[in-house]
N, C-alpha and C. Protein backbone atom coordinates (compact mmCIF):
# COMPACT_ATOMS: atom_id res chain seq x y z
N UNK A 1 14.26 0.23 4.79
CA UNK A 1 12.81 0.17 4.89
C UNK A 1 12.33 -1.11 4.22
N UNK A 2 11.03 -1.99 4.92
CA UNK A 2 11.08 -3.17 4.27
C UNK A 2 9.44 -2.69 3.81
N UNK A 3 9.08 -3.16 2.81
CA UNK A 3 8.09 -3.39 2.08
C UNK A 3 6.67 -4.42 1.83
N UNK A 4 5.97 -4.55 2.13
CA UNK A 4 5.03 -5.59 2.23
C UNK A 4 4.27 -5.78 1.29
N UNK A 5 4.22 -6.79 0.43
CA UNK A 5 3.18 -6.62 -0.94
C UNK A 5 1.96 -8.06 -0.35
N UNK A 6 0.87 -7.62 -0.97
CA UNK A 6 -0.12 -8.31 -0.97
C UNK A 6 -1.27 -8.19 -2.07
N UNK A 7 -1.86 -9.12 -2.31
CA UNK A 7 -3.06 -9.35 -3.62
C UNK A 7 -3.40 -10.77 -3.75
N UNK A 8 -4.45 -10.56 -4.27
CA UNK A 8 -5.42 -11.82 -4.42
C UNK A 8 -5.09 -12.46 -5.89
N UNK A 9 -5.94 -13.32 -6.64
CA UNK A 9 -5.91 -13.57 -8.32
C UNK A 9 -6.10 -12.88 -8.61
N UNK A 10 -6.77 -11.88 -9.11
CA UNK A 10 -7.44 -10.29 -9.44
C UNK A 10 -6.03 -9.47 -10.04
N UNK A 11 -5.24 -9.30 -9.44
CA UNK A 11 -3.85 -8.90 -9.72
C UNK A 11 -2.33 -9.34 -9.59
N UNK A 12 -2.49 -10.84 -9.41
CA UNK A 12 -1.51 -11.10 -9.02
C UNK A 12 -0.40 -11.25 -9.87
N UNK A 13 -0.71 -11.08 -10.86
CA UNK A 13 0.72 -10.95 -12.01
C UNK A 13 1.03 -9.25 -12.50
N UNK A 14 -0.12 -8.35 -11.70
CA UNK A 14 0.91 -7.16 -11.04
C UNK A 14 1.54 -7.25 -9.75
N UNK A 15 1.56 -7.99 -9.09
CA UNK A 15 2.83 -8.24 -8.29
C UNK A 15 3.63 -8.59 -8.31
N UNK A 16 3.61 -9.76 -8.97
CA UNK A 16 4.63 -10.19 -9.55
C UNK A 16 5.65 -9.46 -10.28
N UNK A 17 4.90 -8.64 -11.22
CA UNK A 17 5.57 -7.52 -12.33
C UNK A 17 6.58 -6.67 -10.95
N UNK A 18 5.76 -6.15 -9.99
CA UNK A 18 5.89 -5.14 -9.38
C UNK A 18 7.41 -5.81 -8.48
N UNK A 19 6.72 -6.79 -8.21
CA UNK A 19 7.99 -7.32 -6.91
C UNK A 19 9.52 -7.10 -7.78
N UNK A 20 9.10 -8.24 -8.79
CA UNK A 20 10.52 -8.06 -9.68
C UNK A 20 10.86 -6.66 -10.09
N UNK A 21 10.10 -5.66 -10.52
CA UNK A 21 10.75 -4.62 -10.25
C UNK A 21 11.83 -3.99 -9.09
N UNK A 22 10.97 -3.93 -7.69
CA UNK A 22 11.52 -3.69 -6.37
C UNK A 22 12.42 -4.49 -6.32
N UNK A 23 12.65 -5.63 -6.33
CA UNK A 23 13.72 -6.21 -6.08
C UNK A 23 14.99 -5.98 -6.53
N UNK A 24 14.61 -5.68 -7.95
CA UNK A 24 15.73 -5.35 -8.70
C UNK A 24 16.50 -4.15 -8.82
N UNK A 25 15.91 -3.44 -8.16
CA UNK A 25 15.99 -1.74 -7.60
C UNK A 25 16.42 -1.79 -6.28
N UNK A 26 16.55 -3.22 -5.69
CA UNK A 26 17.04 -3.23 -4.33
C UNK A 26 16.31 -3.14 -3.05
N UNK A 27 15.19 -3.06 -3.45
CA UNK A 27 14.52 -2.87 -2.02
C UNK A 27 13.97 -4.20 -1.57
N UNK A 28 14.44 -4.03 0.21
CA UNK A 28 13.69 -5.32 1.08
C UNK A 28 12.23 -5.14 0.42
N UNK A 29 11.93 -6.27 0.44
CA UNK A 29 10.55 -6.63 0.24
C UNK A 29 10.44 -7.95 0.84
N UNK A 30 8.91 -8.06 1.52
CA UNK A 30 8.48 -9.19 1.60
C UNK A 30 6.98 -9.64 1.13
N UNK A 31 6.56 -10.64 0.74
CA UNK A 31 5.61 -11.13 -0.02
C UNK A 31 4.81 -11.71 0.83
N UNK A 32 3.56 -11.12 1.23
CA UNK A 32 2.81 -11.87 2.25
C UNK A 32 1.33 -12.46 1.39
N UNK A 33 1.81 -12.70 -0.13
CA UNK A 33 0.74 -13.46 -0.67
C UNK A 33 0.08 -12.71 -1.46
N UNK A 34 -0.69 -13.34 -2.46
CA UNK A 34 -0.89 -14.75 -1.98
C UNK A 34 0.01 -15.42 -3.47
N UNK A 35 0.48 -16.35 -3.04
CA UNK A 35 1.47 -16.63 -4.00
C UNK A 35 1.30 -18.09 -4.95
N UNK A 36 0.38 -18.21 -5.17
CA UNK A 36 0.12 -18.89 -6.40
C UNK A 36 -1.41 -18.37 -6.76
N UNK A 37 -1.00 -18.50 -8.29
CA UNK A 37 -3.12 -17.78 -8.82
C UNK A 37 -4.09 -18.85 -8.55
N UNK A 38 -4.93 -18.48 -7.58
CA UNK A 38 -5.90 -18.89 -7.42
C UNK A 38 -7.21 -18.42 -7.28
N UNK A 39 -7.85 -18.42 -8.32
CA UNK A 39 -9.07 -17.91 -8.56
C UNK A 39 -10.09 -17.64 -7.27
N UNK A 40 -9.81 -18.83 -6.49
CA UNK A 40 -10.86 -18.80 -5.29
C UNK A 40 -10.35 -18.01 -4.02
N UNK A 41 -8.91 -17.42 -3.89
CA UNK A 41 -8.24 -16.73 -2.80
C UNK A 41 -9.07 -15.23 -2.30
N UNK A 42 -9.11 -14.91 -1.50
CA UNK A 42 -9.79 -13.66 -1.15
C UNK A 42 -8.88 -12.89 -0.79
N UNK A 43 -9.30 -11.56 -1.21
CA UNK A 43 -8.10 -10.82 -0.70
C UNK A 43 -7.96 -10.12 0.66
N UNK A 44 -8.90 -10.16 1.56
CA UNK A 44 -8.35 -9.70 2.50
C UNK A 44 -7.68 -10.62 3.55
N UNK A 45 -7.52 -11.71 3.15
CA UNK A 45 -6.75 -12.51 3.94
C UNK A 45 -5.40 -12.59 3.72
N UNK A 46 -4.79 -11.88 2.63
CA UNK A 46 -3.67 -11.21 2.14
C UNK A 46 -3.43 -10.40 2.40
N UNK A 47 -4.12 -9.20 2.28
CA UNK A 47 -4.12 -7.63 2.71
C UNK A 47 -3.66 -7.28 4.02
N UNK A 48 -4.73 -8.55 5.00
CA UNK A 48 -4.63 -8.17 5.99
C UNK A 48 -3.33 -8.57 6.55
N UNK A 49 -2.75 -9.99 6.54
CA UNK A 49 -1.28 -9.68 6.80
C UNK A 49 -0.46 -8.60 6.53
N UNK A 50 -0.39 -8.22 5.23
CA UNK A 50 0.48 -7.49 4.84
C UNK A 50 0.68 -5.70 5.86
N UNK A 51 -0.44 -5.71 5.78
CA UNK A 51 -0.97 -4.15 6.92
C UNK A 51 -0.97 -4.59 8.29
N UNK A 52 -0.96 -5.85 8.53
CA UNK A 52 -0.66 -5.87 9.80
C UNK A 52 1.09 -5.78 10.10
N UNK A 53 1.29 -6.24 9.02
CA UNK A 53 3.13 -6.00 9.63
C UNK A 53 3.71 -4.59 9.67
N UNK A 54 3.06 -4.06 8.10
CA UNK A 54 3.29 -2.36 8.62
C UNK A 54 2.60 -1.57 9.59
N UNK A 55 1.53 -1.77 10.46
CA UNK A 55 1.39 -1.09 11.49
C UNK A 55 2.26 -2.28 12.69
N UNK A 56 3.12 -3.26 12.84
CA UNK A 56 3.55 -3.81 13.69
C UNK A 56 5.41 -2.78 13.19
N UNK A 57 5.64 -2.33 12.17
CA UNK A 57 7.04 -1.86 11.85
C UNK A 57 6.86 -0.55 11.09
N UNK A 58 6.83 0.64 11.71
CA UNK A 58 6.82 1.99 11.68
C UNK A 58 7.74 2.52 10.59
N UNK A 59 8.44 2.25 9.96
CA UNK A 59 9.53 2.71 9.73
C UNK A 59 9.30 1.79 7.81
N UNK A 60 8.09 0.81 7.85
CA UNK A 60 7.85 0.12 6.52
C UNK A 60 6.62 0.94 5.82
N UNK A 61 6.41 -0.19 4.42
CA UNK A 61 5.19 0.49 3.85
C UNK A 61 4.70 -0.82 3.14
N UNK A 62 3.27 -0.76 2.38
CA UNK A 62 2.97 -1.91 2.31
C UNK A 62 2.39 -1.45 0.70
N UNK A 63 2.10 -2.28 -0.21
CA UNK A 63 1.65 -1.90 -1.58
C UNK A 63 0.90 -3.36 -1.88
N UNK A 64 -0.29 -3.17 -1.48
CA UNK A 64 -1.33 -4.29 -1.90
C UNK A 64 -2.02 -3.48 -3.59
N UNK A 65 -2.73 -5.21 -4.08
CA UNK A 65 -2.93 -4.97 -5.33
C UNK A 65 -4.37 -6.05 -5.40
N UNK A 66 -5.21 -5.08 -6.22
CA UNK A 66 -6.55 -6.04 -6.52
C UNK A 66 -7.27 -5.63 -7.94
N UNK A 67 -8.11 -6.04 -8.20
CA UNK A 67 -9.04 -5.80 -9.02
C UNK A 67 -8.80 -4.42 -9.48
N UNK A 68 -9.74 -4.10 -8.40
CA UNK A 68 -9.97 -2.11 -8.75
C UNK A 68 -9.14 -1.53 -7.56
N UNK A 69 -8.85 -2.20 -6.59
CA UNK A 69 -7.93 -1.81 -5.15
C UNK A 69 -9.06 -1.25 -4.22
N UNK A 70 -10.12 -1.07 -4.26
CA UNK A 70 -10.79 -0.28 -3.55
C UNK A 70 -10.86 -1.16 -1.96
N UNK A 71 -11.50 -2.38 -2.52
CA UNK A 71 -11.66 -3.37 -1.21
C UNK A 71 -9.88 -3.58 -0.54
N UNK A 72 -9.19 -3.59 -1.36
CA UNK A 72 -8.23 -3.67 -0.71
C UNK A 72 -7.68 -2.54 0.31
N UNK A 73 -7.96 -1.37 -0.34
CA UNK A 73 -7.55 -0.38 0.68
C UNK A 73 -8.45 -0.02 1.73
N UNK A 74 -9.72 -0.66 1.88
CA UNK A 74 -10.69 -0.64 3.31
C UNK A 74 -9.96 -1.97 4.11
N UNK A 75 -9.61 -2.56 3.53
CA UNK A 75 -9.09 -4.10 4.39
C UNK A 75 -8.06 -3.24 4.90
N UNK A 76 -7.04 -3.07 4.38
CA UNK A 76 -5.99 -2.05 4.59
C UNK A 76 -6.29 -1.51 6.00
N UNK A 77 -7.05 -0.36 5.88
CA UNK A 77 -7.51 0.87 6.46
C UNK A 77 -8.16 -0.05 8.00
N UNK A 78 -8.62 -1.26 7.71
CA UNK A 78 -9.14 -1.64 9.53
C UNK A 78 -8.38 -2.04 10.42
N UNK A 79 -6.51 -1.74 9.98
CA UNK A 79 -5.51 -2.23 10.91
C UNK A 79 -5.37 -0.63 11.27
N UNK A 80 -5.84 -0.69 12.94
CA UNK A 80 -5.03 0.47 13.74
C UNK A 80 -3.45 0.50 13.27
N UNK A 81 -3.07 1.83 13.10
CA UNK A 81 -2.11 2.19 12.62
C UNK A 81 -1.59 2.63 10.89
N UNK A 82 -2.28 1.94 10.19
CA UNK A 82 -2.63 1.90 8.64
C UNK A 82 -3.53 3.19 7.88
N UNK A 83 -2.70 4.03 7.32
CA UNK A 83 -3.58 4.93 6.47
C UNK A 83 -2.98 4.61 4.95
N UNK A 84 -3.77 3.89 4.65
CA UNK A 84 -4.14 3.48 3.13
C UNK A 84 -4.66 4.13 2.05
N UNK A 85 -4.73 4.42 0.98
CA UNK A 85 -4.86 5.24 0.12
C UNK A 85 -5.11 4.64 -1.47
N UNK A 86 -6.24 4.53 -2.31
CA UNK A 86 -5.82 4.23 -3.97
C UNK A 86 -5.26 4.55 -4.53
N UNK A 87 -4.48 4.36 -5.54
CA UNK A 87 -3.75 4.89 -6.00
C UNK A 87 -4.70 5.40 -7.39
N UNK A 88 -4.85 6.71 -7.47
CA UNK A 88 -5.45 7.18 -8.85
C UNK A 88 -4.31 7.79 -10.01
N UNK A 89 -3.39 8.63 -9.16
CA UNK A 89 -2.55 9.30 -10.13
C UNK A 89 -1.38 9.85 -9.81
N UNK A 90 -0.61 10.69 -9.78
CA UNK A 90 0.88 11.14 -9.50
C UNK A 90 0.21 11.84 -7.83
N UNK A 91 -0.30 12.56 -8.35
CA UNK A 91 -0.94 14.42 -7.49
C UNK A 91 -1.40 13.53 -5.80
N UNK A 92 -2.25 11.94 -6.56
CA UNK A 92 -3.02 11.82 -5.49
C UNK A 92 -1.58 11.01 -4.39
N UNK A 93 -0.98 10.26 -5.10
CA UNK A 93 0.19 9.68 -4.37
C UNK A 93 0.88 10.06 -3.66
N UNK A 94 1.79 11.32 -4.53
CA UNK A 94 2.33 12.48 -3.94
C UNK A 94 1.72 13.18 -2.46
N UNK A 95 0.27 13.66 -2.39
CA UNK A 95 0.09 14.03 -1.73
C UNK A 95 -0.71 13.15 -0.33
N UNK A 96 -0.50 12.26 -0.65
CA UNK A 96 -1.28 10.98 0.58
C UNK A 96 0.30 10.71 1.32
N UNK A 97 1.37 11.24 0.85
CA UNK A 97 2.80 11.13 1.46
C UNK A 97 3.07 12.47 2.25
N UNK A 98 2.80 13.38 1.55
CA UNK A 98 2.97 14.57 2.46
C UNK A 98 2.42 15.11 3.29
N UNK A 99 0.91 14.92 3.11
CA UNK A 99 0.05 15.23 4.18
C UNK A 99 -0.79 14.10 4.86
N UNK A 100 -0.67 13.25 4.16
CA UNK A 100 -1.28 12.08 5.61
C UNK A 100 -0.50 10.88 5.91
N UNK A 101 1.11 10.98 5.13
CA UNK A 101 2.13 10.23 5.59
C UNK A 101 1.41 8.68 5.67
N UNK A 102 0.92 8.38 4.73
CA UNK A 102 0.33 7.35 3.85
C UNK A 102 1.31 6.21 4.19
N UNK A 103 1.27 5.51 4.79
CA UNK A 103 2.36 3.74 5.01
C UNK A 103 1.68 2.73 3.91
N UNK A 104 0.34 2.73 2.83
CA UNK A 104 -0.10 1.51 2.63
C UNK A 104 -0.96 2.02 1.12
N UNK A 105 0.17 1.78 -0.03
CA UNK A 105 -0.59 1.88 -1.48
C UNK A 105 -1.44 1.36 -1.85
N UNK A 106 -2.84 1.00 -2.41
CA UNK A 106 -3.27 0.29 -2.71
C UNK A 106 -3.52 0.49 -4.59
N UNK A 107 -3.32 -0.96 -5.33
CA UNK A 107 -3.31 -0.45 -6.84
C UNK A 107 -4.08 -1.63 -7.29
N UNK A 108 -5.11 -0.38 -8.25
CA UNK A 108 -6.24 -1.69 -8.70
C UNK A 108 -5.50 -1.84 -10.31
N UNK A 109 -5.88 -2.87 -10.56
CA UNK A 109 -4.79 -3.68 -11.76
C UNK A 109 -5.65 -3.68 -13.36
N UNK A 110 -6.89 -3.45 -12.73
CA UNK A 110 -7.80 -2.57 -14.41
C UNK A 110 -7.60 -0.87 -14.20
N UNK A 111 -7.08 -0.28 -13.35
CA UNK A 111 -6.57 0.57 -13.73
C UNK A 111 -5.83 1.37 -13.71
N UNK A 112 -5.04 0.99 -13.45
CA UNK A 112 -3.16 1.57 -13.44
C UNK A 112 -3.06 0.37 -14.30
N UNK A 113 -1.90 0.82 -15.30
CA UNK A 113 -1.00 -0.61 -16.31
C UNK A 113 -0.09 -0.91 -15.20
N UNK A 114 1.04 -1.60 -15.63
CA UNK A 114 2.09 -2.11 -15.02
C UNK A 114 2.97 -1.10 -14.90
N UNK A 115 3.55 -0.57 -16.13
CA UNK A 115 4.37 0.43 -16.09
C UNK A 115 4.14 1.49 -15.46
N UNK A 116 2.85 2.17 -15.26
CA UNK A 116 2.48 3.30 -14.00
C UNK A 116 2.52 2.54 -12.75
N UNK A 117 2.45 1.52 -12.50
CA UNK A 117 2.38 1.21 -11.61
C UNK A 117 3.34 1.35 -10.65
N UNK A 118 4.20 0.84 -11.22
CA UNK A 118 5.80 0.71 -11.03
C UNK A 118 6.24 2.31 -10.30
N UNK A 119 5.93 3.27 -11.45
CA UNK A 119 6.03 4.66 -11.36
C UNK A 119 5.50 5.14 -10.02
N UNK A 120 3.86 4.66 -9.99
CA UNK A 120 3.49 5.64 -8.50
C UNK A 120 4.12 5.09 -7.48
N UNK A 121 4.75 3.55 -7.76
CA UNK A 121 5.47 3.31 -6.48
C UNK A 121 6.13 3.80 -6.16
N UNK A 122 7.39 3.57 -6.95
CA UNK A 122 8.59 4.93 -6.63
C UNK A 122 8.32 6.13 -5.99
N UNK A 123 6.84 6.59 -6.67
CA UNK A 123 6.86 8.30 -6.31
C UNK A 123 6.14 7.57 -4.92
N UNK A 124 5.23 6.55 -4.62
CA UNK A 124 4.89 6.33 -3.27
C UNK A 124 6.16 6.28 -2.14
N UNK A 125 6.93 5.33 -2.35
CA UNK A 125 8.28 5.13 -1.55
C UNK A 125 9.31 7.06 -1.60
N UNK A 126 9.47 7.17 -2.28
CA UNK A 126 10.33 8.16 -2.22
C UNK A 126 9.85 9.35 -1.61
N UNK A 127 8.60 9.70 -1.45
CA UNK A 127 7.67 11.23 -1.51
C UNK A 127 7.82 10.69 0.39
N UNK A 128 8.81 12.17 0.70
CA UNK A 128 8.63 12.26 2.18
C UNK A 128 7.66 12.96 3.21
N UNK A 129 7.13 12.47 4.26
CA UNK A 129 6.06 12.94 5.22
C UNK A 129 6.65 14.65 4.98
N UNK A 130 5.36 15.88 5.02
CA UNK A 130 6.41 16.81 5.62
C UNK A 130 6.31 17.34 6.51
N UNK A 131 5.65 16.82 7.45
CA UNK A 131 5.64 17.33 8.87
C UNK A 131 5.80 18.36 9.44
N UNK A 132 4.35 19.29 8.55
CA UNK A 132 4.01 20.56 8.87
C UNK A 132 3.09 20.36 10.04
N UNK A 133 3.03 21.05 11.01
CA UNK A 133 2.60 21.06 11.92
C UNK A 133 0.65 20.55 11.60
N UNK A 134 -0.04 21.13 10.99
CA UNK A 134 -0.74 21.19 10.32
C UNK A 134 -1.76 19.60 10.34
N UNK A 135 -0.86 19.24 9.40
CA UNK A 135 -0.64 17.72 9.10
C UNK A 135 0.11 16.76 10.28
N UNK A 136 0.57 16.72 10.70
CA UNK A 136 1.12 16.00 12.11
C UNK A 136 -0.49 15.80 12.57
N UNK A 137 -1.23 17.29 13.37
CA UNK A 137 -1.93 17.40 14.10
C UNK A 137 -3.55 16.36 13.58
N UNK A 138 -3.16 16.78 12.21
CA UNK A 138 -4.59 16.05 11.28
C UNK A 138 -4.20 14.44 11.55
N UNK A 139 -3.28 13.68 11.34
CA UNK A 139 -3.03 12.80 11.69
C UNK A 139 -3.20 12.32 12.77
N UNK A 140 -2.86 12.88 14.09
CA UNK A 140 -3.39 12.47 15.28
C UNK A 140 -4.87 12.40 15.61
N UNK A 141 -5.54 13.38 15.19
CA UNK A 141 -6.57 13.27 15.14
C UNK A 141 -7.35 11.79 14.57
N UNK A 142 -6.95 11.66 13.39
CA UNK A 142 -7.11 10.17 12.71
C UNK A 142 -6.39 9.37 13.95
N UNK A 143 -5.26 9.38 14.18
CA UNK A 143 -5.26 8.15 15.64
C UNK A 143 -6.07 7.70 16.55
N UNK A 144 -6.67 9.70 17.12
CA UNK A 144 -7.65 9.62 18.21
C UNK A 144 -8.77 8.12 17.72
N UNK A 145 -9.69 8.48 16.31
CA UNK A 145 -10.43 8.23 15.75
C UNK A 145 -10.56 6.79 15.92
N UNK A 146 -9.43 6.21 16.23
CA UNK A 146 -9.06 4.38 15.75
C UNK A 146 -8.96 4.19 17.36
N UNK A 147 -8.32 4.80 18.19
CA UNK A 147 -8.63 4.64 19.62
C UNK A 147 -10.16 4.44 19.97
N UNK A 148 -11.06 5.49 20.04
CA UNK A 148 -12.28 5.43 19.97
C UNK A 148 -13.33 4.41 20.40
């Protein structure tokens, strides 16, 4: 599974933190920016690559990073195919994997530290869809929605 990270100046030395983590844990990752701090970078011109490759590769996930993450996970959220999510806490992570099979973390960097950060990833990457009928169906529905 390959990985897509993205963030603006706002957080970009939690990506950094974060990448070198993943990496070192072995996972493909790729860095779609923005990769030097620059105060004046916007983030959805980051974001939006990054969510565009995971709705172009089914089988990835993407973990953008900002400020508070909020804007990031609406940038997120306007690529058909992309259900994006903030990251607030274990419960909320956990369950944006099981029932809405979540492809796209978003982590705001005033509030998650580094070290949780790290954490909800894992529990983001690892926590499998569970494809209760239920949830499948709620999901499509959200497809219909983006067809529209």
């Amino acid at each position: 599974m390959k990985i897509y990270l993205a963030t603006d100046h706002a957080a970009f030395e939690l990506k950094e933190y974060v990448k070198t983590h993943l990496l070192e844990g072995g996972y493909n990752i790729e860095d779609c920016g923005a990769f030097t701090l620059d105060p004046n970078d916007d983030y959805p011109d980051w974001v939006k690559l990054a969510a565009q490759r995971v709705a172009q590769n089914p089988d990835s996930m993407g973990i953008v990073f900002g400020k508070s993450g909020s804007g990031e996970a609406i940038v997120a959220n306007k690529i058909k195919g992309v259900r994006a999510i903030l990251a607030v806490n274990e419960e909320n992570v956990r369950l944006s994997r099981e029932h809405n099979n979540a492809n796209v973390l978003s982590i705001g960097s005033i509030l998650i530290p580094n070290e949780q950060a790290t954490s909800l990833i894992r529990l983001f990457i690892n926590t499998p869809f569970s494809n209760e009928e239920r949830h499948v169906r709620r999901i499509e529905k959200i497809s219909q929605i983006e067809n529209e």
